[in-house]
Protein backbone atom coordinates (compact mmCIF):
# COMPACT_ATOMS: atom_id res chain seq x y z
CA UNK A 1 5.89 81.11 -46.63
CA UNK A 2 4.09 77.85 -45.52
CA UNK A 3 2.94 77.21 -42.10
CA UNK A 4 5.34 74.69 -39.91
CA UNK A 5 3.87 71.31 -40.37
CA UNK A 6 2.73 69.55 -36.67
CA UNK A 7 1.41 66.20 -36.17
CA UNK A 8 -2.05 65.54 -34.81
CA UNK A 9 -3.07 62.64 -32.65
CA UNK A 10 -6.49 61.22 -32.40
CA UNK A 11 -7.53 58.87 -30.11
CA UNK A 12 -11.11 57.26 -30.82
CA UNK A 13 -14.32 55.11 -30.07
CA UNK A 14 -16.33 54.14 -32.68
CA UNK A 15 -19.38 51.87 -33.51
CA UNK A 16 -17.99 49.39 -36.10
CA UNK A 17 -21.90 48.42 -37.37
CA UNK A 18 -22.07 50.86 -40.15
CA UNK A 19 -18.85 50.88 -41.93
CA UNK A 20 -17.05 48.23 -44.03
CA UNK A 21 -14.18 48.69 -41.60
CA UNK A 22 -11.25 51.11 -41.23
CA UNK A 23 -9.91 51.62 -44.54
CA UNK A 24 -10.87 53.92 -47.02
CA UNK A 25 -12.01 52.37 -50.18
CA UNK A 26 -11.59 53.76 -53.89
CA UNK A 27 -14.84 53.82 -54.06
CA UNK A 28 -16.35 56.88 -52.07
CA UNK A 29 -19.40 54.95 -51.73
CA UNK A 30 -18.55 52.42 -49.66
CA UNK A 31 -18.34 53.74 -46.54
CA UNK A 32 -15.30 53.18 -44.05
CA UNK A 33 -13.96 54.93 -40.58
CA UNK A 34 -10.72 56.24 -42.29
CA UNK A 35 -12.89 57.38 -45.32
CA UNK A 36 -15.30 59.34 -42.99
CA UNK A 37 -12.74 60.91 -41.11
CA UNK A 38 -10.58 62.03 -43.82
CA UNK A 39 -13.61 63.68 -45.51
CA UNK A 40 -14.07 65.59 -42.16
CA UNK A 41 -11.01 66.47 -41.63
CA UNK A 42 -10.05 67.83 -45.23
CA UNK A 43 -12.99 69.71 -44.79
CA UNK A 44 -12.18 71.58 -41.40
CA UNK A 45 -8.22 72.24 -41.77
CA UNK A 46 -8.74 72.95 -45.90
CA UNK A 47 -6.25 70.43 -47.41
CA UNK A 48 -5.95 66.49 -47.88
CA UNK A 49 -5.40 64.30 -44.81
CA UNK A 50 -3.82 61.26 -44.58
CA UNK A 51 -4.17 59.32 -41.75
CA UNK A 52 -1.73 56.85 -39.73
CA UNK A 53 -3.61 54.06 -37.63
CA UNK A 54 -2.87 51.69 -34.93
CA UNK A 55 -5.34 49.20 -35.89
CA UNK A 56 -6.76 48.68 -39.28
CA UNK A 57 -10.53 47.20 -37.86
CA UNK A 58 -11.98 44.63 -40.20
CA UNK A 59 -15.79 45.64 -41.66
CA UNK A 60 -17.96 45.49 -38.45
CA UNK A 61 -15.55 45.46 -35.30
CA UNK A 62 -15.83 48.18 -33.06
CA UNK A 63 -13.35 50.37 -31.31
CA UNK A 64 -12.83 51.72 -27.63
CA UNK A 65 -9.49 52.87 -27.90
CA UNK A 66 -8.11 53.20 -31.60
CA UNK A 67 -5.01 55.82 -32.17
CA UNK A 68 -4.87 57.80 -35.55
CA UNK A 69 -2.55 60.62 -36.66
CA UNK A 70 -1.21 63.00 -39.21
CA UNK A 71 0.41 65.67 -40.27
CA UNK A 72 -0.94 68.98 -40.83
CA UNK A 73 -0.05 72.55 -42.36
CA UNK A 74 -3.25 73.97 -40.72
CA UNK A 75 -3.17 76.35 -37.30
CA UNK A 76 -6.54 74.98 -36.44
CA UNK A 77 -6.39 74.05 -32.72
CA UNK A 78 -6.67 70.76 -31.80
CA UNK A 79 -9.55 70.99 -29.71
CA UNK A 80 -11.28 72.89 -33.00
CA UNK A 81 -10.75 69.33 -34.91
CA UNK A 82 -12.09 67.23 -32.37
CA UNK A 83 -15.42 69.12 -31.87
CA UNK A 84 -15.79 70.07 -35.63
CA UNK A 85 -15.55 65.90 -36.14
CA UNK A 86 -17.45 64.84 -33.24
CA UNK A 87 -20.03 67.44 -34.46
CA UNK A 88 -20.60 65.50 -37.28
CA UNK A 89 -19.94 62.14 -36.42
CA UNK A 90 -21.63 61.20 -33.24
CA UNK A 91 -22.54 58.82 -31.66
CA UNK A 92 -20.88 56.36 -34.93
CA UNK A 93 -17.42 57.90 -33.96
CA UNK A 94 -16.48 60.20 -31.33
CA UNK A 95 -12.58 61.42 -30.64
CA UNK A 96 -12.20 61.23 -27.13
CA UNK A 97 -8.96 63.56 -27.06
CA UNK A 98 -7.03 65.40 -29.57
CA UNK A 99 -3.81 66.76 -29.14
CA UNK A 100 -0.33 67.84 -30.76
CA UNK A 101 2.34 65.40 -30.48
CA UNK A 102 5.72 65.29 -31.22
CA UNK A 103 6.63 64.82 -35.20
CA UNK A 104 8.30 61.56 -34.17
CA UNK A 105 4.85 60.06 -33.35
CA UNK A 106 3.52 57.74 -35.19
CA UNK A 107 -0.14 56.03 -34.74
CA UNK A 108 1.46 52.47 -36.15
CA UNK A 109 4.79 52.25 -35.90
CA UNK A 110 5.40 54.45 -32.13
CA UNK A 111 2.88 51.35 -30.97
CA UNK A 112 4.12 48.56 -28.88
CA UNK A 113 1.02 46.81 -27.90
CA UNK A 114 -2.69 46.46 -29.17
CA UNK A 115 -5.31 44.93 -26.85
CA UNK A 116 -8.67 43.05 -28.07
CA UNK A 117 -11.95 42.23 -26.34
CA UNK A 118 -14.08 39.43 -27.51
CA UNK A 119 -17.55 39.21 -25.93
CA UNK A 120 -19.84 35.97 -26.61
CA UNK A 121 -22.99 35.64 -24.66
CA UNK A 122 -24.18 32.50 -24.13
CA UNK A 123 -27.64 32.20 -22.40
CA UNK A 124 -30.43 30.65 -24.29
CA UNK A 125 -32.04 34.58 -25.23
CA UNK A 126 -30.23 37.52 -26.41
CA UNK A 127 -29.63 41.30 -25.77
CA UNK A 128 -30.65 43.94 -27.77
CA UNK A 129 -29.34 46.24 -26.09
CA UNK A 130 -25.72 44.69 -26.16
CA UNK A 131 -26.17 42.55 -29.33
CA UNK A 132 -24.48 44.89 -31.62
CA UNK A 133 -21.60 44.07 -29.33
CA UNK A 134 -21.57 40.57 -28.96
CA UNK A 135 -21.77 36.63 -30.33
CA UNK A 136 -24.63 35.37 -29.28
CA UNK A 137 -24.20 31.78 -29.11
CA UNK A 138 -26.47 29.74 -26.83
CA UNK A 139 -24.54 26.91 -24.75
CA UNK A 140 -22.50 26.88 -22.33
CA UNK A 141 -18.60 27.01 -22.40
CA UNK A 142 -15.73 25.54 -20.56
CA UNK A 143 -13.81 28.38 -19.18
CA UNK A 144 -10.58 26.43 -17.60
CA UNK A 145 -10.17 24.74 -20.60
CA UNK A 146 -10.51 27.94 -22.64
CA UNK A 147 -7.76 28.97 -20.54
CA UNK A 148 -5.64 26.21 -21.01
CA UNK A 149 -6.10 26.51 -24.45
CA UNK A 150 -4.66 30.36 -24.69
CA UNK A 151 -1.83 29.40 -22.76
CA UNK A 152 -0.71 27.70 -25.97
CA UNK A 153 -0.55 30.43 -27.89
CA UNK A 154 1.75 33.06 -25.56
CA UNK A 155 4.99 34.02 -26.31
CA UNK A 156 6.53 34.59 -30.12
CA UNK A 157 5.21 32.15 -32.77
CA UNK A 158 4.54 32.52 -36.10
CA UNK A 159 0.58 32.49 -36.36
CA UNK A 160 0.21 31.57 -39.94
CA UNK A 161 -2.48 29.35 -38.82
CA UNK A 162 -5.17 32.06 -37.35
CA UNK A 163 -5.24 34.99 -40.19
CA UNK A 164 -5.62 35.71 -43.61
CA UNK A 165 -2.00 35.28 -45.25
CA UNK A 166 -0.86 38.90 -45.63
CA UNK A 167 1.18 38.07 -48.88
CA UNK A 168 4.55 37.17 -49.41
CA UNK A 169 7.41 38.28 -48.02
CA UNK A 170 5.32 39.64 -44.64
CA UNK A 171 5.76 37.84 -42.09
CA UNK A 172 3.33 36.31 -39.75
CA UNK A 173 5.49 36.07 -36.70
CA UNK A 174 3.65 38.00 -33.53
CA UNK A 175 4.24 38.34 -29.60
CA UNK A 176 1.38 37.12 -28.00
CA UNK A 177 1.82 38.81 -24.13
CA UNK A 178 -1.42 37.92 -22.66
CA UNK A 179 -5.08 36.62 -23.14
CA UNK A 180 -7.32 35.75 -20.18
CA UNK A 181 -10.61 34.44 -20.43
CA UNK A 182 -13.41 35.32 -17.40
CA UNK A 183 -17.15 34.49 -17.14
CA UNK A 184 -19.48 36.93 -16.31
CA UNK A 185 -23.00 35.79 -15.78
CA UNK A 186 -23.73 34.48 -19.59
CA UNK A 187 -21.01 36.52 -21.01
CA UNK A 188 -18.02 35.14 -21.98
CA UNK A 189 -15.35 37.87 -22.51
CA UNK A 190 -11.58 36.99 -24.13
CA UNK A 191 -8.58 39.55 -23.62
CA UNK A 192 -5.89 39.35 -26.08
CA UNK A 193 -2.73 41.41 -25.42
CA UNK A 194 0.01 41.43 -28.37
CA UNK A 195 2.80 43.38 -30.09
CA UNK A 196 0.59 43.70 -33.65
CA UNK A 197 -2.24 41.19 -35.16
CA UNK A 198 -2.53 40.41 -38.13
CA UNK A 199 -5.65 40.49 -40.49
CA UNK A 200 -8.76 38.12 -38.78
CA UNK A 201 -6.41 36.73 -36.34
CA UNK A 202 -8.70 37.71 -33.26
CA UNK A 203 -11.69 36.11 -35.03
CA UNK A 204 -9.33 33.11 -35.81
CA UNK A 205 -8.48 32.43 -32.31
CA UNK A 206 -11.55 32.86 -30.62
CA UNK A 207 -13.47 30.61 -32.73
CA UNK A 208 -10.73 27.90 -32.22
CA UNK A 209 -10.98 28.52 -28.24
CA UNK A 210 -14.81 28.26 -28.78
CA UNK A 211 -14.50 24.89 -30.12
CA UNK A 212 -12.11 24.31 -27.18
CA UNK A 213 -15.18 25.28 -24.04
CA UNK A 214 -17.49 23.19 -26.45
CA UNK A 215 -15.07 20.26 -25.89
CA UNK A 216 -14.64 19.54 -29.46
CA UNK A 217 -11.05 20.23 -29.14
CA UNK A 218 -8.51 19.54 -26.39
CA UNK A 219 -6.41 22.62 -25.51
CA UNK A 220 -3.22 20.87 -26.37
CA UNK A 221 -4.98 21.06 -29.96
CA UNK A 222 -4.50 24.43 -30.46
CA UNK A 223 -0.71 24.00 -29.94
CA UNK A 224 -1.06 21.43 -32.51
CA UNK A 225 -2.61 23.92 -34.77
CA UNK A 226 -0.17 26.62 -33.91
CA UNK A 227 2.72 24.16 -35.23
CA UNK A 228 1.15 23.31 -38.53
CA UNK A 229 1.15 26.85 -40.01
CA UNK A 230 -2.09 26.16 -41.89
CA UNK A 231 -5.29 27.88 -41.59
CA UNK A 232 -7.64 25.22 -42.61
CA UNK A 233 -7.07 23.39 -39.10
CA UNK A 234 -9.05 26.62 -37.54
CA UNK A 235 -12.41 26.31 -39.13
CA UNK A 236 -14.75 29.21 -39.30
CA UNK A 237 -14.28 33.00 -37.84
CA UNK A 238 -16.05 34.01 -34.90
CA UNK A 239 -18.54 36.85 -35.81
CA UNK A 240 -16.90 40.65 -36.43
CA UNK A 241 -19.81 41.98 -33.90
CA UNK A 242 -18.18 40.85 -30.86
CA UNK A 243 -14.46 42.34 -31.36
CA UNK A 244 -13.50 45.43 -29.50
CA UNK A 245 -10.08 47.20 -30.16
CA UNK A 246 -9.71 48.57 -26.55
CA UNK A 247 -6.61 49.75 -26.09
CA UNK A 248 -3.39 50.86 -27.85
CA UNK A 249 -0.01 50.95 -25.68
CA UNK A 250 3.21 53.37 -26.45
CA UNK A 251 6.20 53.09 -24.50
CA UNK A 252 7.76 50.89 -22.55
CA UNK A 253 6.93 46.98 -23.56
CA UNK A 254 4.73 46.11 -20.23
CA UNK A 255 5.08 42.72 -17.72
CA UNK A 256 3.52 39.87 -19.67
CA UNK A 257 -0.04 38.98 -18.64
């Protein structure tokens, strides 16, 4: 007779630097988050593990608060699996908390909000102690207009025009609920606050407000480009480096930003 299957949930930080992203690859080689983890994993409960996640992190963006689950035969006690992992996988990736949830649970679908941090640093000399973390891009940029330019781009609209088409018959229509942008010294930091992204559109939107705070665009331009459904109105992707997955929301949908 066969142990009771439960479902696990992970909740994790990792440095994006060394992996090309979240997904596993086919080949073992090339070395991913989902494909490190999974190793681990198989290794400490003794059977295969496939993971759900809340984000799928391009190659090079980092995560604060990324949410993964599965389901699992094993008895091995959560807090077993999160220092067998963290064992072998810190400081890269570290599960902050691992617990047994409910078999309803889902790290995708049980989601109702993802939040993103963009950090760009613009004084004249880097950081190397933050670089790994940030754009570095020397000038200054206009905040309010920034600003103006986000407000554009809340609500429900198809964003066709800031990600990689996903393919046909998916669509491209997201929630946008907030996105604030704050100076801090030299640093720049954006906030985005959605129902789901879709694949670059982070990198699509800062590089677009970017050209906004550089006064190459007015904000009304994003709208513009927004409307048209067509990514070659938004240019070039702002570096991976400086994207931050730092939060994933269950439950109720919250006030909009």
């Amino acid at each position: 007779m066969t142990d009771p299957q439960r479902t696990i949930r992970l909740d994790l930080a990792y440095d994006g630097t060394g992996f090309r992203g979240w997904a596993a690859q086919r080949d073992p080689d090339i070395r991913t988050v989902e494909g490190e983890l999974s190793r681990l994993l198989g290794r400490t409960l003794r059977e295969p593990v496939r993971l759900s996640v809340a984000g799928r992190t391009d190659a090079g963006v980092h995560a604060r608060g990324q949410v993964a689950s599965f389901v699992t035969s094993s008895r091995r006690r959560p807090e077993r699996i999160q220092a067998f992992v963290n064992g072998e996988l810190t400081p890269e990736v570290v599960v902050t908390r691992a617990r047994e949830v409910p078999a309803s649970f889902h790290a995708r679908f049980s989601a109702t909000a993802r939040e993103y941090r963009y950090a760009i640093r613009t004084g004249d000399v880097g950081d190397p102690f933050t670089g790994r973390y940030e754009w570095h891009r020397p000038g200054e940029l206009h905040v309010p207009s920034m600003r103006a330019a986000g407000s554009w781009l809340l609500g429900e609209h198809d964003f066709a025009s800031f990600c990689r088409h996903p393919g046909a018959d998916r669509s491209t229509v997201r929630r946008m609920d907030g996105i604030t942008v704050a100076r801090h010294g030299d640093l720049v930091i954006l906030g985005f606050r959605a129902n789901a992204f879709l694949h670059q559109m982070v990198r699509s939107l800062v590089a677009t407000m970017v050209r906004v705070g550089e006064g190459r665009l007015a904000p009304a331009d994003v709208g513009r480009i927004l409307a048209a459904r067509d990514r070659a109105g938004t240019g070039q992707l702002a570096p991976a480096r400086g994207l931050t997955l730092e939060r994933v929301v269950y439950g109720r949908r919250a006030r909009t930003a």
